[in-house]
C-alpha atoms as a PDB file:
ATOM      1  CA  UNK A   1       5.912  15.899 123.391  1.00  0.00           C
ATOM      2  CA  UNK A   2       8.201  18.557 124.938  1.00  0.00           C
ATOM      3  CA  UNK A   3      11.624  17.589 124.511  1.00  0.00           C
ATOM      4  CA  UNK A   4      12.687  19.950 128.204  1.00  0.00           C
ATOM      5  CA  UNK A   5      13.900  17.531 130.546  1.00  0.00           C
ATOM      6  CA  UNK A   6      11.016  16.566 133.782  1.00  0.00           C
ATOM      7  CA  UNK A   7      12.365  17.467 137.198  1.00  0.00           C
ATOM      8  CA  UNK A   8       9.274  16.244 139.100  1.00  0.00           C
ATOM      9  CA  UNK A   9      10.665  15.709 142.612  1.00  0.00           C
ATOM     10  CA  UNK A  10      11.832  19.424 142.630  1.00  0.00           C
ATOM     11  CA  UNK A  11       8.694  20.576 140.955  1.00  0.00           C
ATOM     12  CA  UNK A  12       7.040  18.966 144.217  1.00  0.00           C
ATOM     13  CA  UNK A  13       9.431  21.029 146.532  1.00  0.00           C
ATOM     14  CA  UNK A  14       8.399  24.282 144.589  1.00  0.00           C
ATOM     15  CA  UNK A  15       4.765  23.714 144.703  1.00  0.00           C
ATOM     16  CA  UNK A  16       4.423  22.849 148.439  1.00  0.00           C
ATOM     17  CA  UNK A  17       6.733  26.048 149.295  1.00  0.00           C
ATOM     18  CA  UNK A  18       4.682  28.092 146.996  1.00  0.00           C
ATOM     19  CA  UNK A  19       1.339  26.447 148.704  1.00  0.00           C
ATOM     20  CA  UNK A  20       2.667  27.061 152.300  1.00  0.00           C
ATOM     21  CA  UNK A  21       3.810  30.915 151.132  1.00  0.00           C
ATOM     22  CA  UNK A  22       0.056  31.076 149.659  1.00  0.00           C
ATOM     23  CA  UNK A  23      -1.759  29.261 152.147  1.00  0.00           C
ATOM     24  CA  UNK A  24      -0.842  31.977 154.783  1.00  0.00           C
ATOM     25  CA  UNK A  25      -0.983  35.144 152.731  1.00  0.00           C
ATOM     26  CA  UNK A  26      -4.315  34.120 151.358  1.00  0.00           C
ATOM     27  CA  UNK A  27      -5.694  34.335 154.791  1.00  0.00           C
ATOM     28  CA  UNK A  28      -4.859  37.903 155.350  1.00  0.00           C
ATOM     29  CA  UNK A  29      -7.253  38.641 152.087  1.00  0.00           C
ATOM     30  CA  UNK A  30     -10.339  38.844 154.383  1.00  0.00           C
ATOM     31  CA  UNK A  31      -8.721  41.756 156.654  1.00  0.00           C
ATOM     32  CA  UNK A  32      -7.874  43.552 152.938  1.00  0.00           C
ATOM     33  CA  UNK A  33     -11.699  43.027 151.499  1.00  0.00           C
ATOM     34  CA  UNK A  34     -12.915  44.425 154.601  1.00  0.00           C
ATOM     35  CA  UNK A  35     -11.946  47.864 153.578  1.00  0.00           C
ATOM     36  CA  UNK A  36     -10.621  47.981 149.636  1.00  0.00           C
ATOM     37  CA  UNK A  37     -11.846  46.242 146.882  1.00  0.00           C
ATOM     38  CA  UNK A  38     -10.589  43.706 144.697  1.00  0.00           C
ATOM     39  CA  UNK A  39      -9.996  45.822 141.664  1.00  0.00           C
ATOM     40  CA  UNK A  40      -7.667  48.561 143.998  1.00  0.00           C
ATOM     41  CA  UNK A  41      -6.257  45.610 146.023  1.00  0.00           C
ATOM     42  CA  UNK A  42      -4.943  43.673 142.658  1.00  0.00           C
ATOM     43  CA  UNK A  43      -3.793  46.910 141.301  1.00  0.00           C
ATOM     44  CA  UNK A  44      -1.862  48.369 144.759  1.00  0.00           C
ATOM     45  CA  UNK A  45      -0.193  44.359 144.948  1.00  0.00           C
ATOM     46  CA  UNK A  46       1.080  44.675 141.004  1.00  0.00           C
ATOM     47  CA  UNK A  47       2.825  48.347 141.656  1.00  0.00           C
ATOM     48  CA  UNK A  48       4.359  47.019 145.003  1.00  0.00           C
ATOM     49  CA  UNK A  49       5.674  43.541 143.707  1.00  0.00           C
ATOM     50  CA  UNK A  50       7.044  45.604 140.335  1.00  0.00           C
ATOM     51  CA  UNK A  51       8.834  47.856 142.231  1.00  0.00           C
ATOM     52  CA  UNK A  52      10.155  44.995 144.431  1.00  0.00           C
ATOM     53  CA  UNK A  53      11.124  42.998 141.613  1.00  0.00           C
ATOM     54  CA  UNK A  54      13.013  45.633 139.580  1.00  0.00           C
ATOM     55  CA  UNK A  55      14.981  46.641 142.845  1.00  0.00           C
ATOM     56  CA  UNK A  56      15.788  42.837 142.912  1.00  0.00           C
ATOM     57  CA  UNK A  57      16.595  42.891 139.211  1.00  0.00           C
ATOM     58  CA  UNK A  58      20.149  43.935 139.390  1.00  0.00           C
ATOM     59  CA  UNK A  59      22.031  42.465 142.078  1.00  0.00           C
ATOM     60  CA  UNK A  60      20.487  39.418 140.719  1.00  0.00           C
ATOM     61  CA  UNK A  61      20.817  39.626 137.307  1.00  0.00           C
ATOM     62  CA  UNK A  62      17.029  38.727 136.425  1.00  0.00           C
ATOM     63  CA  UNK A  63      16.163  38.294 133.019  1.00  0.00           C
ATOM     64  CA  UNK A  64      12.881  40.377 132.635  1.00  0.00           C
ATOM     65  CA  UNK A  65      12.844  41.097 129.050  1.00  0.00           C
ATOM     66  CA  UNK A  66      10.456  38.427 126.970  1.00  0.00           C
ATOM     67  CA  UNK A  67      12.370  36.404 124.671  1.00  0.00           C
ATOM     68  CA  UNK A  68       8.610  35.874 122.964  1.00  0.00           C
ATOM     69  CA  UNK A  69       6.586  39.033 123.695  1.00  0.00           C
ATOM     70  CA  UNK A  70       3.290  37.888 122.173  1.00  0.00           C
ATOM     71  CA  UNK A  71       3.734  34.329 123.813  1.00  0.00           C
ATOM     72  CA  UNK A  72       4.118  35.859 127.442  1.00  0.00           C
ATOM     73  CA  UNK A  73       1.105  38.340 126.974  1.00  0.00           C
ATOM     74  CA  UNK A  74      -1.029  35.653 125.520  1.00  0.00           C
ATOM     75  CA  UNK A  75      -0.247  33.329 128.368  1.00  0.00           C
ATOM     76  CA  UNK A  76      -0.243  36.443 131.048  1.00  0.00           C
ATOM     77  CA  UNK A  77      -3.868  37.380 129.980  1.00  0.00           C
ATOM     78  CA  UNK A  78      -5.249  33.663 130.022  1.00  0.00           C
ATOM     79  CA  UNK A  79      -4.084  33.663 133.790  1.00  0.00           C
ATOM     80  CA  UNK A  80      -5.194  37.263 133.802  1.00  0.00           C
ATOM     81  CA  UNK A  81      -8.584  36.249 132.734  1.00  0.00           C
ATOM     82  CA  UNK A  82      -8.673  33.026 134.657  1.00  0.00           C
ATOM     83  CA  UNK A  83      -8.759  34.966 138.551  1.00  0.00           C
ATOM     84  CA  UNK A  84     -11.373  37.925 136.924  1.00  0.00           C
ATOM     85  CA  UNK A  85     -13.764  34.753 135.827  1.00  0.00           C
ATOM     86  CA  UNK A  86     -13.322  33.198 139.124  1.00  0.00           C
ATOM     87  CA  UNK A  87     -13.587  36.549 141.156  1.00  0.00           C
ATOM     88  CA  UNK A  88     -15.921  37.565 139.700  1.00  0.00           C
ATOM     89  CA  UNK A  89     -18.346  34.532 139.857  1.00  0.00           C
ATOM     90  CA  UNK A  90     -17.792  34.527 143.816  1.00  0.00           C
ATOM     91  CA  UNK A  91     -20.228  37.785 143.670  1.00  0.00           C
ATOM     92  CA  UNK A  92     -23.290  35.345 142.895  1.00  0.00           C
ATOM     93  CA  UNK A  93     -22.193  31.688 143.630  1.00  0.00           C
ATOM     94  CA  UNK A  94     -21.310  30.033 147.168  1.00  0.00           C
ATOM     95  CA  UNK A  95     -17.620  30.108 147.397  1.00  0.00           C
ATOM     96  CA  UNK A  96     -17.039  26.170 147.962  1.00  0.00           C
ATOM     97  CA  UNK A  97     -19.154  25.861 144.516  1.00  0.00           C
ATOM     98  CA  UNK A  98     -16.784  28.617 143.090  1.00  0.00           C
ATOM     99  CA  UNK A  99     -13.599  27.191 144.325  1.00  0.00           C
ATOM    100  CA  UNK A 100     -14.524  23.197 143.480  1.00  0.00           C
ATOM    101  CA  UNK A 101     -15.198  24.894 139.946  1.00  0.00           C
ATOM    102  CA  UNK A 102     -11.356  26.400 139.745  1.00  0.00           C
ATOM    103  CA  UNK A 103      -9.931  22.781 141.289  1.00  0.00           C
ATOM    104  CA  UNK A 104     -11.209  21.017 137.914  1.00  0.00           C
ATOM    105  CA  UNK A 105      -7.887  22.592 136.034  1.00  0.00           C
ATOM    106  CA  UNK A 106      -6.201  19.830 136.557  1.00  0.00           C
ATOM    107  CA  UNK A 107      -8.862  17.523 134.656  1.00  0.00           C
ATOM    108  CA  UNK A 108      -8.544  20.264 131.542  1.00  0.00           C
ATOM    109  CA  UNK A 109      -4.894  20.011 131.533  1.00  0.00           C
ATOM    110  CA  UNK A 110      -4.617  16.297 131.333  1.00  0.00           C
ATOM    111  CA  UNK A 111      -7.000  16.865 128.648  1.00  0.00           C
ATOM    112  CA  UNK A 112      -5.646  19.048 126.576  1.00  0.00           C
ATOM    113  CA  UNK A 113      -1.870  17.815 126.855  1.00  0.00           C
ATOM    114  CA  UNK A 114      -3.476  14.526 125.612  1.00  0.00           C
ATOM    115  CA  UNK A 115      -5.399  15.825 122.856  1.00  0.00           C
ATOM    116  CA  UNK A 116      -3.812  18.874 122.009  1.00  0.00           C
ATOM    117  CA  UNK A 117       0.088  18.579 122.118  1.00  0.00           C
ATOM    118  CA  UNK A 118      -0.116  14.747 122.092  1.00  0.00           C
ATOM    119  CA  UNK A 119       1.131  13.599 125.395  1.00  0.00           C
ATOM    120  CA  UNK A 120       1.557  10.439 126.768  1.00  0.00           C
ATOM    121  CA  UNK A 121      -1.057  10.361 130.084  1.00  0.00           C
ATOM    122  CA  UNK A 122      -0.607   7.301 131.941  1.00  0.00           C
ATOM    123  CA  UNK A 123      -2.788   5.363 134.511  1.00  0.00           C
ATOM    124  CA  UNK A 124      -0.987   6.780 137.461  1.00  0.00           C
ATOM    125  CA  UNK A 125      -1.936  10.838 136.757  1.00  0.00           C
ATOM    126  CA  UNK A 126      -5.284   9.512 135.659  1.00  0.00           C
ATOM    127  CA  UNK A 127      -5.952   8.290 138.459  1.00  0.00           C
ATOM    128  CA  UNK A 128      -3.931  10.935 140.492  1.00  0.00           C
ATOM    129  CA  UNK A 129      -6.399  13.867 139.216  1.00  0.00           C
ATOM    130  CA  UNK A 130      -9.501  11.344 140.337  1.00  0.00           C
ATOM    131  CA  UNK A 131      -8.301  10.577 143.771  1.00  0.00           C
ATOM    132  CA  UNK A 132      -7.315  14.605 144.071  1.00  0.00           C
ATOM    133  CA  UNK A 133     -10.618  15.991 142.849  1.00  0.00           C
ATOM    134  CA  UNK A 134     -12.449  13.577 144.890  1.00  0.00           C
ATOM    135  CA  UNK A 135     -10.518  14.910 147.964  1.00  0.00           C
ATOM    136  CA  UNK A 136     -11.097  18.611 146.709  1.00  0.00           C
ATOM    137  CA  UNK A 137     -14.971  17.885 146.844  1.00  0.00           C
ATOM    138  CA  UNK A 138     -14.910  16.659 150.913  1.00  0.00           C
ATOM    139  CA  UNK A 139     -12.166  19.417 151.713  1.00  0.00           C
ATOM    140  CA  UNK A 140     -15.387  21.888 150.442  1.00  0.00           C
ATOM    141  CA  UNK A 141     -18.062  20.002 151.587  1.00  0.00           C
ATOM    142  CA  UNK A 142     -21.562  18.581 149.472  1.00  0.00           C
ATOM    143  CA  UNK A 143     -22.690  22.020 149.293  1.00  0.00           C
ATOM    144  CA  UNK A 144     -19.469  22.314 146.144  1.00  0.00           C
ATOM    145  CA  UNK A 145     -21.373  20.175 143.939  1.00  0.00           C
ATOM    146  CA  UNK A 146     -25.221  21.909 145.008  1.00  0.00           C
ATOM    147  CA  UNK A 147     -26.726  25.134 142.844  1.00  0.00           C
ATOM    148  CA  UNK A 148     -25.577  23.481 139.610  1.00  0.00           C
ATOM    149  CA  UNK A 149     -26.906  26.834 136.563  1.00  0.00           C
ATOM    150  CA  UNK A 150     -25.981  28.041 133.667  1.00  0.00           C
ATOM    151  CA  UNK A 151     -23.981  30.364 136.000  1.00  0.00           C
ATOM    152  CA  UNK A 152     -21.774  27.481 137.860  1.00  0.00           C
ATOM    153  CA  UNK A 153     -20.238  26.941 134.554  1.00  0.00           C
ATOM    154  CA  UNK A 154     -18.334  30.383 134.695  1.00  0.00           C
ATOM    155  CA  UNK A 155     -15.976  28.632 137.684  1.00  0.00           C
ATOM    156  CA  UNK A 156     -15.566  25.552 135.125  1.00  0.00           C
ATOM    157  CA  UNK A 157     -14.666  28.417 132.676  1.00  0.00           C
ATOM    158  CA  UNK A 158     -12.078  29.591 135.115  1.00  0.00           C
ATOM    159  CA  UNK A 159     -10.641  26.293 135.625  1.00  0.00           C
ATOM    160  CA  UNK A 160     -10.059  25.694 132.120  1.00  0.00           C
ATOM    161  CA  UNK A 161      -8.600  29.144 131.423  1.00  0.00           C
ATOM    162  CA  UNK A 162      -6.556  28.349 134.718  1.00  0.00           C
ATOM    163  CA  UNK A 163      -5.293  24.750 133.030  1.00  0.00           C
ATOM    164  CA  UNK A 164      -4.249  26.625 129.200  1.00  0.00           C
ATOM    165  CA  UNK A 165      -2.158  29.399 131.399  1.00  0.00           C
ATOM    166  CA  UNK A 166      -0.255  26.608 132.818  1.00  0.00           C
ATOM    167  CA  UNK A 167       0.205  24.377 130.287  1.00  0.00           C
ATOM    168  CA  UNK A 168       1.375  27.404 128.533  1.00  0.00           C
ATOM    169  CA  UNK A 169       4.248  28.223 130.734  1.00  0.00           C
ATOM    170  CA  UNK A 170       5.607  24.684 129.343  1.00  0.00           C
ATOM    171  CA  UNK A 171       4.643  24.918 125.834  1.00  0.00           C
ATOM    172  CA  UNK A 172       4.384  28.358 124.520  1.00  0.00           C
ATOM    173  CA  UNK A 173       7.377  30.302 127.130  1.00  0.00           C
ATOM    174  CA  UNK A 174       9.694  27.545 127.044  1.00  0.00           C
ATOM    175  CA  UNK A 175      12.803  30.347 126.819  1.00  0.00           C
ATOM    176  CA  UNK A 176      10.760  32.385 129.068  1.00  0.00           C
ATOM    177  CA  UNK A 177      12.458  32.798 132.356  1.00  0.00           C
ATOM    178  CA  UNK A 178      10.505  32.718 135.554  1.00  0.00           C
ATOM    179  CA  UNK A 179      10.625  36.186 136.790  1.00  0.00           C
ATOM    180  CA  UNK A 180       9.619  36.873 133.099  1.00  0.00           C
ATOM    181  CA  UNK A 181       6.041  35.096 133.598  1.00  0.00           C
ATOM    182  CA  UNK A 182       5.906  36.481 137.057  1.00  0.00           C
ATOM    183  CA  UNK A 183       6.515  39.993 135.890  1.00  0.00           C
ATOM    184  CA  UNK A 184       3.794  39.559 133.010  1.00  0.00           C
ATOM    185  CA  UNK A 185       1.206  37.616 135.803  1.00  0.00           C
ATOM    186  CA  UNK A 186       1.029  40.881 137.556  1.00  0.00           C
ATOM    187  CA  UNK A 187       1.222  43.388 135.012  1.00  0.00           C
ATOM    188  CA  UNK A 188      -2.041  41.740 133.678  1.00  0.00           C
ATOM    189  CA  UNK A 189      -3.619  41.606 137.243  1.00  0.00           C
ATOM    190  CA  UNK A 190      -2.597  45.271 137.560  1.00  0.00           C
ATOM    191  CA  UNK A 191      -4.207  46.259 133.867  1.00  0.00           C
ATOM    192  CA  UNK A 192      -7.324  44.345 135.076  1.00  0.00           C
ATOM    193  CA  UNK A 193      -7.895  45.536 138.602  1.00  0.00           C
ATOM    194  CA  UNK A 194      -7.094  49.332 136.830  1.00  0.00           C
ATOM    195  CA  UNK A 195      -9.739  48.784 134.537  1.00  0.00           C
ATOM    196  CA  UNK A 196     -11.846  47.664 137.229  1.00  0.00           C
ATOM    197  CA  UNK A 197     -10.893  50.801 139.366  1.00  0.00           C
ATOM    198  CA  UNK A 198     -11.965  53.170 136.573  1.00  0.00           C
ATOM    199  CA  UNK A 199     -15.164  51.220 135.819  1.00  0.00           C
ATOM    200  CA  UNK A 200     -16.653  51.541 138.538  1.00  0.00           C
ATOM    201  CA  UNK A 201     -15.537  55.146 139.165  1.00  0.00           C
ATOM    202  CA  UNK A 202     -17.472  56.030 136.090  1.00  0.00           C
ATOM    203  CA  UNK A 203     -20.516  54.103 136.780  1.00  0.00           C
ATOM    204  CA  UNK A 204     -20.748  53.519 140.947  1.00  0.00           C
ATOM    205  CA  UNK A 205     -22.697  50.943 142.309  1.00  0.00           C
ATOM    206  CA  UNK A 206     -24.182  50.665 145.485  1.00  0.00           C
ATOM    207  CA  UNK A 207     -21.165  48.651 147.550  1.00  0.00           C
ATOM    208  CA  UNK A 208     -22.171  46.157 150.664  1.00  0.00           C
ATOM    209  CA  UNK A 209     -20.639  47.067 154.157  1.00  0.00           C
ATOM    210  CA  UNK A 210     -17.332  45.165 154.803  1.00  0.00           C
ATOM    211  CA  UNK A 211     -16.086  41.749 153.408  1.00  0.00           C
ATOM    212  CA  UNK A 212     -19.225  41.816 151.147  1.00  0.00           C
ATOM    213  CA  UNK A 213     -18.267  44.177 149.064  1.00  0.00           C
ATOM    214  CA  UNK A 214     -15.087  43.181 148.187  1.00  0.00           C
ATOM    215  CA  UNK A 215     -16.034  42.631 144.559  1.00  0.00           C
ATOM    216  CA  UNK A 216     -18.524  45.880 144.048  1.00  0.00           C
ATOM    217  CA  UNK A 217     -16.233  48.475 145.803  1.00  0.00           C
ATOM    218  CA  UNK A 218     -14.183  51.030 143.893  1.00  0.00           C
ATOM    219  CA  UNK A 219     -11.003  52.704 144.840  1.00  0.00           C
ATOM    220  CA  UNK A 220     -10.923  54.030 148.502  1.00  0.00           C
ATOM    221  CA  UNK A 221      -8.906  55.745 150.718  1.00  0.00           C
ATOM    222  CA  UNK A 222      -7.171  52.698 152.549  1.00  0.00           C
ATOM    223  CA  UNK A 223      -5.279  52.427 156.047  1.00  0.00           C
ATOM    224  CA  UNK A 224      -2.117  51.598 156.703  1.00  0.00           C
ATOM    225  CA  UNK A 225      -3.585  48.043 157.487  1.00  0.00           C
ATOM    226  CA  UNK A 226      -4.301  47.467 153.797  1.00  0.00           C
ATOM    227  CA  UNK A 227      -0.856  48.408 152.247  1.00  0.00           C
ATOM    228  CA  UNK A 228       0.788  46.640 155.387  1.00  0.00           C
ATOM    229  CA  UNK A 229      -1.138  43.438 154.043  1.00  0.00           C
ATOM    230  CA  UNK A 230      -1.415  44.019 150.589  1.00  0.00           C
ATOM    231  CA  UNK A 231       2.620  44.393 150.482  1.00  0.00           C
ATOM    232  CA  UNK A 232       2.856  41.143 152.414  1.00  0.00           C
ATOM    233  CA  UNK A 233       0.320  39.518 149.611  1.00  0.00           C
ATOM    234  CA  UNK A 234       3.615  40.998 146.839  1.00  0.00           C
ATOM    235  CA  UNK A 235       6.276  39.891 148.859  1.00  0.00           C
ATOM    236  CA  UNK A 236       4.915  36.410 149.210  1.00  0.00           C
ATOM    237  CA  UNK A 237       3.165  35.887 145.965  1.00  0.00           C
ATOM    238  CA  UNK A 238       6.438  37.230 144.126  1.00  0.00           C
ATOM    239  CA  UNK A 239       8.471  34.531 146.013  1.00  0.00           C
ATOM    240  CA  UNK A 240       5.183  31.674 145.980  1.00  0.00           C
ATOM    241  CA  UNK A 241       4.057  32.461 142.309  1.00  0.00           C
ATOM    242  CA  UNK A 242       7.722  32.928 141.328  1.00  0.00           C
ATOM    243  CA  UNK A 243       8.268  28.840 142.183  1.00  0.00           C
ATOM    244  CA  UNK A 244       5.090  27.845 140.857  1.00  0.00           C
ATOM    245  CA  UNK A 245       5.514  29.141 137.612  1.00  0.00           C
ATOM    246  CA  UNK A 246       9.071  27.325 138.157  1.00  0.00           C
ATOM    247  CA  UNK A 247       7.453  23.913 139.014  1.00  0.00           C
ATOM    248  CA  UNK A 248       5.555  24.349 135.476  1.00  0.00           C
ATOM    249  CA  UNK A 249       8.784  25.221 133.799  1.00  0.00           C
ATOM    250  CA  UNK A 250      10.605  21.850 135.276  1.00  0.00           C
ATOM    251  CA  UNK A 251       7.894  19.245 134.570  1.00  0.00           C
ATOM    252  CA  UNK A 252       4.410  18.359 132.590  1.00  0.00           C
ATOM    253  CA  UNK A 253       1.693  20.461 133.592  1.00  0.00           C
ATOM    254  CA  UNK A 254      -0.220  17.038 134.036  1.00  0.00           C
ATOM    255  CA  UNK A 255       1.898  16.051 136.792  1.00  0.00           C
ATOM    256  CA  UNK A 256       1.889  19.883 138.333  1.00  0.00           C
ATOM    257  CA  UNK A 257      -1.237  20.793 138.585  1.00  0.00           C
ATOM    258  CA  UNK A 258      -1.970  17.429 140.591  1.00  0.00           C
ATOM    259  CA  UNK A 259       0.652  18.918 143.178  1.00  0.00           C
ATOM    260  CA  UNK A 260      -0.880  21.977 142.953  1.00  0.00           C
ATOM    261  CA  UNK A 261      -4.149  20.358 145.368  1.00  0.00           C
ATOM    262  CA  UNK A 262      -2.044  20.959 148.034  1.00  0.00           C
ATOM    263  CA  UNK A 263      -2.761  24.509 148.475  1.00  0.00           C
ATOM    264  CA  UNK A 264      -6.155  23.467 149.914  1.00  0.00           C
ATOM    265  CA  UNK A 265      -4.601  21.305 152.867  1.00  0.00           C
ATOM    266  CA  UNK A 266      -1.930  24.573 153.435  1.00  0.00           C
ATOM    267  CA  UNK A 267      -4.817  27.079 153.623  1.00  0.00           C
ATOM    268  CA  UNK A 268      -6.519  24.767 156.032  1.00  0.00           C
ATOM    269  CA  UNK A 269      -3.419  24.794 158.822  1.00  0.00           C
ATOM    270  CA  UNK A 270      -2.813  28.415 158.425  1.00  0.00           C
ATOM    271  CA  UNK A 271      -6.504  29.316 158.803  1.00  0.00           C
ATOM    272  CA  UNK A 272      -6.670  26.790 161.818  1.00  0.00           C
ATOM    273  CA  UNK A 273      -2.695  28.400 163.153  1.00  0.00           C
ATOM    274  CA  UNK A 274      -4.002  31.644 162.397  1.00  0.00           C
ATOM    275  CA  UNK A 275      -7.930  32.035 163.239  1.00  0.00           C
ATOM    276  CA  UNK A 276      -8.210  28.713 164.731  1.00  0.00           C
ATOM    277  CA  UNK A 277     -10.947  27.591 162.272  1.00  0.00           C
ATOM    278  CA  UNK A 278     -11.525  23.531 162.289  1.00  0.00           C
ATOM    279  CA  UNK A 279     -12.582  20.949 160.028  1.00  0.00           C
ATOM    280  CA  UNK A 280     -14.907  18.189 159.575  1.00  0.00           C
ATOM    281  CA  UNK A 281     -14.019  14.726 159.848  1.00  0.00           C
ATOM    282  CA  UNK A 282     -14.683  14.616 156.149  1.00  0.00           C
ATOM    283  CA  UNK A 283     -12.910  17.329 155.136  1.00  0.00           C
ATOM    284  CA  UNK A 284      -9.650  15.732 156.820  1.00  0.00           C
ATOM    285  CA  UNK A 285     -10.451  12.508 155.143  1.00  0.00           C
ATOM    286  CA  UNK A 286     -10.330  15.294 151.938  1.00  0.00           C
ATOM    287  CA  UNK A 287      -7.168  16.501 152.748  1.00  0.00           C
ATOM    288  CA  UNK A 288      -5.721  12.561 153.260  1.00  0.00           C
ATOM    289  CA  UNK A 289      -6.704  12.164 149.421  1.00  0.00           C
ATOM    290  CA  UNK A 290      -5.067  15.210 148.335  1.00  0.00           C
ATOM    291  CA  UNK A 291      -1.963  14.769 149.897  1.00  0.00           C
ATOM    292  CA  UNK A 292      -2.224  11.053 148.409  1.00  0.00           C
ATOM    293  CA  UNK A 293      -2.382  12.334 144.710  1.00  0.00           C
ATOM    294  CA  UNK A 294       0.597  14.139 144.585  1.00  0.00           C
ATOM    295  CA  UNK A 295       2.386  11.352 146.660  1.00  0.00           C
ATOM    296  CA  UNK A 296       1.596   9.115 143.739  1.00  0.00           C
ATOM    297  CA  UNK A 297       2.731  11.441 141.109  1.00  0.00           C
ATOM    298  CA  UNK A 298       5.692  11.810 143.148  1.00  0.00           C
ATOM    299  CA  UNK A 299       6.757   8.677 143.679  1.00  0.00           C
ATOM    300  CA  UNK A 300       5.900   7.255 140.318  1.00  0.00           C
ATOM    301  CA  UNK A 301       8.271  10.496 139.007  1.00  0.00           C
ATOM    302  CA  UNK A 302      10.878   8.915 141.649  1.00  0.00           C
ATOM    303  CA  UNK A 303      10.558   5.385 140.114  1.00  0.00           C
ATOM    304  CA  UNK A 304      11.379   6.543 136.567  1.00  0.00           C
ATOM    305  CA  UNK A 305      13.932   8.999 137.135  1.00  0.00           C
ATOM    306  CA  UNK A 306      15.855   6.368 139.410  1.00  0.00           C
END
């Protein structure tokens, strides 16, 4: 087990920040798929948030150079790999399906901390990641578990990808610091959505009008609405990701990526502040169960640091 000390309680504070930063930037991606694609609009964010992070590199004194290069690219192109599975899957499978598929991360990493690095899992985040994914099914509705194929397993996929990237942070970059990750998170998002860009500039394929063809469309040229947005999604996800990738650093990815539910519940009040979309009855009674997992890794984190 890692010998880094567990700061859960702050790990809490970073993830619900980082959720609330998310939650509200996330909902802006719908005005951005309208006109680019996925592949320009991941590669446009990484050059924007680089350029903001190295102008925020000196004055305060980041550490940007990898203290284990093949560790952070390893762990970069998991994540890396992780949002092109998940992505990509969304361009054949209902997204509630799609999403409840990314949401089972927190299942793999209890997992594999258990079984492959040996920690100690207790009752509490056992039945933490239950209560959580339970709430993560109503918050999407029955239609998440519906269409089951040889092609829902790709979101599984995602999720488990998702789960070894953050485990990672803990175990393989524990020298890393977090502006390190960060850097190397979009630097692989920028490689992909370039490869993407020239892909399909080589072989074009017919593209759907608007917000369907997010996932098909190849580089365009864009408004000033989509680099307004799209340096809105840098700024925020360089401060958001920035303090999740902290929250990993501080404390076990078992207890983390329970927290981490609670970006459903944020994207739910900024889509209802923002676009004044509602939810079921059930999907509230979600959101109560999500917010009730990480107050039970939370407090059992209080009672044992006390």
């Amino acid at each position: 087990m890692s010998a880094t000390k567990d700061h859960t309680l702050a790990a809490a504070g970073l993830i619900l920040t980082y959720a609330m930063i998310i939650g509200f930037t996330d909902n802006y991606v719908k005005v951005i798929a309208a006109e680019a694609g996925l592949w320009q609009f991941h590669f446009t964010r990484t050059l924007m948030a680089m350029v903001l992070l190295g102008l925020l590199a000196l004055p305060l004194r980041l550490r940007l150079r990898p203290v284990n290069l093949r560790a952070v690219v390893a762990r970069s192109t998991i994540h890396g790999l992780a949002m092109v599975i998940y992505f990509g899957a969304l361009a054949f499978l209902p997204v509630a399906l799609v999403a409840a598929g990314l949401f089972t991360a927190p299942i793999f990493v209890l997992l594999i901390s258990r079984f492959a690095y040996g920690h100690v899992i207790g009752p509490v985040r056992i039945i933490a990641v239950a209560v959580g994914f339970l709430g993560v099914i109503l918050v999407l509705g029955p239609e998440a578990m519906s269409g089951a194929s040889l092609a829902a397993l790709l979101p599984v996929v995602a999720g488990a990808m998702y789960a070894m990237g953050n485990i990672a942070t803990r175990e393989w970059c524990p020298e890393e610091s977090a502006e390190t990750l960060l850097a190397g998170f979009f630097v692989a998002l920028g490689v992909i959505g370039a490869v993407g860009m020239t892909t399909l500039a080589l072989w074009p394929i017919a593209v759907p009008v608007g917000t369907d063809g997010f996932l098909q469309r190849g580089a365009v040229w864009a408004s000033g609405e989509f680099y307004f947005w799209t340096f809105v999604q840098a700024a925020g996800s360089l401060v958001g990701v920035g303090m999740m990738i902290r929250a990993y650093q501080i404390t076990e990815a078992s207890r983390a990526s329970v927290l981490e539910y609670v970006i459903l519940p944020a994207s739910a009040f900024w889509s209802y502040v923002i676009w004044r979309e509602t939810l079921t009855p059930l999907a509230v009674l979600g959101m109560v169960l999500i917010v009730a997992a990480g107050s039970m890794i939370a407090l059992r984190a209080r009672a044992v640091e006390a």
